[in-house]
N, C-alpha and C. Protein backbone atom coordinates (compact mmCIF):
# COMPACT_ATOMS: atom_id res chain seq x y z
N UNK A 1 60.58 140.94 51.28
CA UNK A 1 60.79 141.74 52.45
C UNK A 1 62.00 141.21 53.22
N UNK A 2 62.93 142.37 53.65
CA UNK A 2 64.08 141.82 54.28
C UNK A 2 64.18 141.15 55.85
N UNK A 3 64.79 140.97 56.32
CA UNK A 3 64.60 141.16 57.81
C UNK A 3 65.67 141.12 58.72
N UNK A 4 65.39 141.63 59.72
CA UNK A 4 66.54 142.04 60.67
C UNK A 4 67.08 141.74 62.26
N UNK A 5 67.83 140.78 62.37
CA UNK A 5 68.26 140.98 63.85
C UNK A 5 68.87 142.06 64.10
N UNK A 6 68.85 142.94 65.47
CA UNK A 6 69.95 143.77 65.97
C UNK A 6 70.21 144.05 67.31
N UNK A 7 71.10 144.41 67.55
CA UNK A 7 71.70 144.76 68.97
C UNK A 7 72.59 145.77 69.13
N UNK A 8 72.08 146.10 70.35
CA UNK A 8 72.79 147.44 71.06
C UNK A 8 73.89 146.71 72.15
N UNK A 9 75.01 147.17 72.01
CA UNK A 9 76.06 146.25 73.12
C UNK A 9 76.46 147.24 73.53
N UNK A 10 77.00 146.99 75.32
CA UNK A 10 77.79 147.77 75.93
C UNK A 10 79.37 146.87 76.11
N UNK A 11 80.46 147.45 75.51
CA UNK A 11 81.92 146.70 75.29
C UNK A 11 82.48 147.51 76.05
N UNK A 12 83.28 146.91 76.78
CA UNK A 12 84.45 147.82 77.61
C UNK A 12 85.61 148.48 76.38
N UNK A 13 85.86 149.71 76.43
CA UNK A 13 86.50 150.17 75.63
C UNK A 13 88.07 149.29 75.41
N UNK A 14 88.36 148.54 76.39
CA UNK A 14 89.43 147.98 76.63
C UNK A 14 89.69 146.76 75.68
N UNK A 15 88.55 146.17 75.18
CA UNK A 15 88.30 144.87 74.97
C UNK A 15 87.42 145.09 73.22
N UNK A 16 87.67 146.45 72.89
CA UNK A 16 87.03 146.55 71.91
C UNK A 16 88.11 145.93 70.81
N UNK A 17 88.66 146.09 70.84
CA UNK A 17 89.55 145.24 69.21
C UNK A 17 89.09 143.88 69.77
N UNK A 18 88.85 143.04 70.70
CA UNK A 18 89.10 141.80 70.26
C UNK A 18 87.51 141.56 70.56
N UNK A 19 86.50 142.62 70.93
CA UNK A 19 85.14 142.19 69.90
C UNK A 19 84.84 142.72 68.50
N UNK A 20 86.16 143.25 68.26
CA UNK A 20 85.87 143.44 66.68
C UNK A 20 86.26 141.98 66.20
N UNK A 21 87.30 141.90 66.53
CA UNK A 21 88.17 140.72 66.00
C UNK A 21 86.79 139.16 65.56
N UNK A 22 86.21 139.54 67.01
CA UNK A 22 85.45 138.04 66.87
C UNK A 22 84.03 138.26 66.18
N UNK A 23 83.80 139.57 66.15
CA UNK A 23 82.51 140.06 65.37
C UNK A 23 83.12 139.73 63.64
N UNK A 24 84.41 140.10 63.09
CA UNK A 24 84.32 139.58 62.12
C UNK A 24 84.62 138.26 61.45
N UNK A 25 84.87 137.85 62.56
CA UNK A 25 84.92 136.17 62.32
C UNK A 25 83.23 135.49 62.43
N UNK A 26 82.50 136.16 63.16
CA UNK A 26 80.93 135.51 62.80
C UNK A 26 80.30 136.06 62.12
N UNK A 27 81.05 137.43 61.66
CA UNK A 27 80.11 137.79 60.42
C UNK A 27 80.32 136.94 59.07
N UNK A 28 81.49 136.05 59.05
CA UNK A 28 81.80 135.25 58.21
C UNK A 28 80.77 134.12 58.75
N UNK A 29 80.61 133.90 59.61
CA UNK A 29 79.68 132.38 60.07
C UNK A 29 78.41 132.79 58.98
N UNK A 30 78.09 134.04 59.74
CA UNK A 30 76.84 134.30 59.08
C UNK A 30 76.55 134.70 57.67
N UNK A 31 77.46 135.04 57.35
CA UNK A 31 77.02 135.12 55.71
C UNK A 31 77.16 133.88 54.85
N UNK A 32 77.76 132.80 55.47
CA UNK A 32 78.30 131.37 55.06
C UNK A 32 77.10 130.92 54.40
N UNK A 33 76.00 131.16 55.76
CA UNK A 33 75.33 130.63 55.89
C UNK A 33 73.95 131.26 55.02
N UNK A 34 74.12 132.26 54.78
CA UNK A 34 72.91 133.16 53.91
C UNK A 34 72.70 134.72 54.35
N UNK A 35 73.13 135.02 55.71
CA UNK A 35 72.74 136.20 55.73
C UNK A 35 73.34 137.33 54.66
N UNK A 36 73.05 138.06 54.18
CA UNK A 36 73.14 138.73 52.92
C UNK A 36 73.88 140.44 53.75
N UNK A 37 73.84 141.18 54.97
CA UNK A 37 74.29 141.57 55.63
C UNK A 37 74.60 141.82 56.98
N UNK A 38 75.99 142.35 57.40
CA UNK A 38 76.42 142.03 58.64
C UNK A 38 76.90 143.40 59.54
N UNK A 39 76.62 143.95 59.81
CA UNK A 39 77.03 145.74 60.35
C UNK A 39 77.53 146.07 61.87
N UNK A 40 78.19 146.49 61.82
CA UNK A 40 78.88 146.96 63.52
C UNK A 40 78.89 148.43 63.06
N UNK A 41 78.66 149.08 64.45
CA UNK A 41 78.94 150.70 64.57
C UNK A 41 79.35 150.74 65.65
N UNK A 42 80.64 151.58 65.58
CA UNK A 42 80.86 151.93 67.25
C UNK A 42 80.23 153.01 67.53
N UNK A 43 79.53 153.05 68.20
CA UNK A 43 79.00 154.80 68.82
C UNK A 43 79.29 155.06 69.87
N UNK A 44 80.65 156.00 69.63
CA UNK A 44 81.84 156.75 70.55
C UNK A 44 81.26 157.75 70.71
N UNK A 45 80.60 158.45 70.42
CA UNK A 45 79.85 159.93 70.58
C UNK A 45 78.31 160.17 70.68
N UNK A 46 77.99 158.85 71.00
CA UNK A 46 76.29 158.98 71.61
C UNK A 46 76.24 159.39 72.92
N UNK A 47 75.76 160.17 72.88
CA UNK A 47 75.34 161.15 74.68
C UNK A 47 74.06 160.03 75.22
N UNK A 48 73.85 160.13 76.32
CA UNK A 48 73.26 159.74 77.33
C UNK A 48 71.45 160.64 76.72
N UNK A 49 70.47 160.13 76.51
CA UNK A 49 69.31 161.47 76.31
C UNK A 49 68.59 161.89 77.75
N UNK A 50 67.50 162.49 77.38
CA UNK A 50 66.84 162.85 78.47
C UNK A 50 65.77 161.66 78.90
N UNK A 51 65.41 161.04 77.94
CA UNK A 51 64.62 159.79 78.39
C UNK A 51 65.00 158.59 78.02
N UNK A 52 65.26 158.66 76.57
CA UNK A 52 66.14 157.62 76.11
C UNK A 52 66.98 157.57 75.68
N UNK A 53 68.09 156.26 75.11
CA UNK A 53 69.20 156.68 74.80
C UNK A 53 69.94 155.06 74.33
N UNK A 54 70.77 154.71 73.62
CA UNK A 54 71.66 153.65 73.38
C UNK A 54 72.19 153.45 74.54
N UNK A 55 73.04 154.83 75.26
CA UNK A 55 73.61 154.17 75.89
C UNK A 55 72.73 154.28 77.76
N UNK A 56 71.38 154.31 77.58
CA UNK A 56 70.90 154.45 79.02
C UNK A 56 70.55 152.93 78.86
N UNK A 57 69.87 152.40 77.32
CA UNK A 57 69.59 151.77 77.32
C UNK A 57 70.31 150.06 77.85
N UNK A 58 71.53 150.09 77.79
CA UNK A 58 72.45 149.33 77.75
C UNK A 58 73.18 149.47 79.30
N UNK A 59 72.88 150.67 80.10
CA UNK A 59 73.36 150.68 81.23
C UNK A 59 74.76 151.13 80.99
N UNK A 60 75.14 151.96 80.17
CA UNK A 60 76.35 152.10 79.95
C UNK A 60 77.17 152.74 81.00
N UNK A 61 78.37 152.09 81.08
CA UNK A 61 79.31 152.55 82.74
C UNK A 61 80.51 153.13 82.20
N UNK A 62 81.09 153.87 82.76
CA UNK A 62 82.13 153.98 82.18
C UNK A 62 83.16 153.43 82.00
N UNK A 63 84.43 153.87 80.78
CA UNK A 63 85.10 152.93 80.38
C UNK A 63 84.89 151.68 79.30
N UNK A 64 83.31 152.40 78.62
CA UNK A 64 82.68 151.66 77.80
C UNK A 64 81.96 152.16 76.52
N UNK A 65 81.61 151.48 75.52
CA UNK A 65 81.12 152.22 73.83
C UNK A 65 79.89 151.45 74.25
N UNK A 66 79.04 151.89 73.29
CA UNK A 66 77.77 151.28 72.75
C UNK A 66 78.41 150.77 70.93
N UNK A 67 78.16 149.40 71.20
CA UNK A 67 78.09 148.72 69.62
C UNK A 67 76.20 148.43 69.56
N UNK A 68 76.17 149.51 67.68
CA UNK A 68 75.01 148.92 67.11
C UNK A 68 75.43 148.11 66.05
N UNK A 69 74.42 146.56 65.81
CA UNK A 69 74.93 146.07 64.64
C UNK A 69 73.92 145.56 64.57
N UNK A 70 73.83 145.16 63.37
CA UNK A 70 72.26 144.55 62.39
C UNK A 70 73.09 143.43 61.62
N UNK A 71 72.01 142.35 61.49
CA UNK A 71 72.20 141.45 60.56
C UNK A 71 70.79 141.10 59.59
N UNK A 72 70.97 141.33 58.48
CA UNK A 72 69.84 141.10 56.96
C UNK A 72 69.66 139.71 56.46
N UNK A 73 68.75 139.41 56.36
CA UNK A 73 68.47 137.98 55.95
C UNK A 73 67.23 138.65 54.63
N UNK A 74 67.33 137.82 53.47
CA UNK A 74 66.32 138.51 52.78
C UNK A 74 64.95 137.79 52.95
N UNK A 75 64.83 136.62 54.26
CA UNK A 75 63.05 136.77 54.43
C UNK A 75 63.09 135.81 55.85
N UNK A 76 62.18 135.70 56.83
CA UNK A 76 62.23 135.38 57.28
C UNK A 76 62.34 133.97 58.09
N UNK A 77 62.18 133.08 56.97
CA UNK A 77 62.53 131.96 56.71
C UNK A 77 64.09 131.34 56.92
N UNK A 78 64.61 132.15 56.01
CA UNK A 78 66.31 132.55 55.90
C UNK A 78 66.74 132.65 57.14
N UNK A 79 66.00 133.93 57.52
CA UNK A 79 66.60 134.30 59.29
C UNK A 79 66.69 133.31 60.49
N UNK A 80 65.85 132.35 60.39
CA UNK A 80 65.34 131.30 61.03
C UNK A 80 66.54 130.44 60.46
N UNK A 81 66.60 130.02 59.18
CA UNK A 81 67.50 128.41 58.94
C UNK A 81 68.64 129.19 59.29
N UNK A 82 69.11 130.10 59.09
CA UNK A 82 70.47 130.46 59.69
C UNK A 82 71.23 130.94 60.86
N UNK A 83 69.94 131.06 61.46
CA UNK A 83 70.11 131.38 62.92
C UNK A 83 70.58 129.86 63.54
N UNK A 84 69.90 128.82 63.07
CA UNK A 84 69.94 127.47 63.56
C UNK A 84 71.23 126.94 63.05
N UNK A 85 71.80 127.24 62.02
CA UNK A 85 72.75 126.43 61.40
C UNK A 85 74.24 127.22 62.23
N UNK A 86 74.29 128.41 62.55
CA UNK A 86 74.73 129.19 63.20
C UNK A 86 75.01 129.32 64.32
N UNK A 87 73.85 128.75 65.71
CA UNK A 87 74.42 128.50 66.85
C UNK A 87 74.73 126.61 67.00
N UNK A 88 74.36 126.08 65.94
CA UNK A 88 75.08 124.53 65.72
C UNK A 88 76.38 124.71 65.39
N UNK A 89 76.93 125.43 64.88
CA UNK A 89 77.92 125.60 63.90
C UNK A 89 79.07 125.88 65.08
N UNK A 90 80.05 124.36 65.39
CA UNK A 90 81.28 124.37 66.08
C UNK A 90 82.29 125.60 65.93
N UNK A 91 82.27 126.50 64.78
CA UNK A 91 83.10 127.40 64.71
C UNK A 91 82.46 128.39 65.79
N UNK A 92 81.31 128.38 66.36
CA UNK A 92 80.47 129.64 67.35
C UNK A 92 80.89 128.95 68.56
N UNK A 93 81.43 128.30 68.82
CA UNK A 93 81.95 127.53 70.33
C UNK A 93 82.91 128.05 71.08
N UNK A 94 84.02 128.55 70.78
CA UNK A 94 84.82 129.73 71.16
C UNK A 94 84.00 131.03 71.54
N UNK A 95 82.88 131.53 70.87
CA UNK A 95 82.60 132.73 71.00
C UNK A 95 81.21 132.37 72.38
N UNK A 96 81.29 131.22 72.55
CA UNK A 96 79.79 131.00 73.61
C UNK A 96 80.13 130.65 74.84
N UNK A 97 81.33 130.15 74.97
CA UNK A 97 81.86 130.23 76.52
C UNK A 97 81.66 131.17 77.45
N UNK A 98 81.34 131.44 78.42
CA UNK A 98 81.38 132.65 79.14
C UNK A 98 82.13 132.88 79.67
N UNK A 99 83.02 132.60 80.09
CA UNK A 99 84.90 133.12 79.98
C UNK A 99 85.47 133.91 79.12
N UNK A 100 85.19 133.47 77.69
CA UNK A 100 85.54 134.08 76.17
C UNK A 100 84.46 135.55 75.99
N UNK A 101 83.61 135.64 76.57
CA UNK A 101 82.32 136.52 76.48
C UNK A 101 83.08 137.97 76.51
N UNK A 102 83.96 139.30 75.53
CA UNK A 102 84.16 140.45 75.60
C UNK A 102 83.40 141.66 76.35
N UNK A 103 82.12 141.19 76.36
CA UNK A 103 80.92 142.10 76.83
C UNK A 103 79.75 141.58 77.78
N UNK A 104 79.39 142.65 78.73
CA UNK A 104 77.85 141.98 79.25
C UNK A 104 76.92 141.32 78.60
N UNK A 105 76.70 140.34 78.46
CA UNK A 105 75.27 139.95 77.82
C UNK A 105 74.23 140.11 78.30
N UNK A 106 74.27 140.08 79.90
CA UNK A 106 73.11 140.65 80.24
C UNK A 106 72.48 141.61 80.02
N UNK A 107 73.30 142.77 79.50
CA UNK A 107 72.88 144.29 79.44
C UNK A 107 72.72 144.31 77.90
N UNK A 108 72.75 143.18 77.25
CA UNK A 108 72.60 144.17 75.32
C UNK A 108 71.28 143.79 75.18
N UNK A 109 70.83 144.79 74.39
CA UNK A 109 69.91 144.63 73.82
C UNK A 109 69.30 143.87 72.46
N UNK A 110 68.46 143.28 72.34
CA UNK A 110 68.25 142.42 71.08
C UNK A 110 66.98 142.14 70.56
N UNK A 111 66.93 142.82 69.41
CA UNK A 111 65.46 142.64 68.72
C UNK A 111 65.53 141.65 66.94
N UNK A 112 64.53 141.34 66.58
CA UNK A 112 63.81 141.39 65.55
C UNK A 112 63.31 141.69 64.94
N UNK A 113 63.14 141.92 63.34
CA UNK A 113 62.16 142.61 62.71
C UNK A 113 62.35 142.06 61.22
């Protein structure tokens, strides 16, 4: 059985190339390390719903996308040693500053499964 981190991000449209930029530099962390897949979507054309929504969910303001992205580990074990080896891993030190931070973190969303 596979398993899955994911998140819904709200990115300022302004600042979106250089969270692509750094999304594919940790998608390299993470596959280094075992994760088996790594996914970004921009969703430029998700509407707001009537109850729910990506981007209600995220508080989306304007001047801003909703990023969905998933990461696959093939068990949960995996997901775990590489999650750990991953926020140890000096190459993620640039991306954890909160200065360096492209997007709200307060506002994304983040699950498991």
């Amino acid at each position: 059985m596979a398993y899955v981190d994911g998140f819904v991000i709200p990115v300022p449209k302004d600042k979106l190339e250089a969270y692509l930029d750094m999304s594919r530099k940790c998608a390299g962390i993470w596959r280094d390390f075992g994760a088996t897949e790594f996914r970004e979507c921009v969703a430029d054309d998700v509407k707001p719903g009537k109850l729910t929504s990506f981007p209600q969910s995220v508080d989306l303001q304007e001047g801003e996308v909703v990023i969905f992205s998933w990461i696959i580990y093939p068990s949960r074990a995996k997901r775990d040693e590489v999650n750990d080896k991953v926020m140890n891993d000096p190459r993620m030190a640039e991306f954890m500053k909160p200065e360096n931070m492209v997007f709200d973190g307060k506002r994304m969303i983040f699950w498991r499964v």
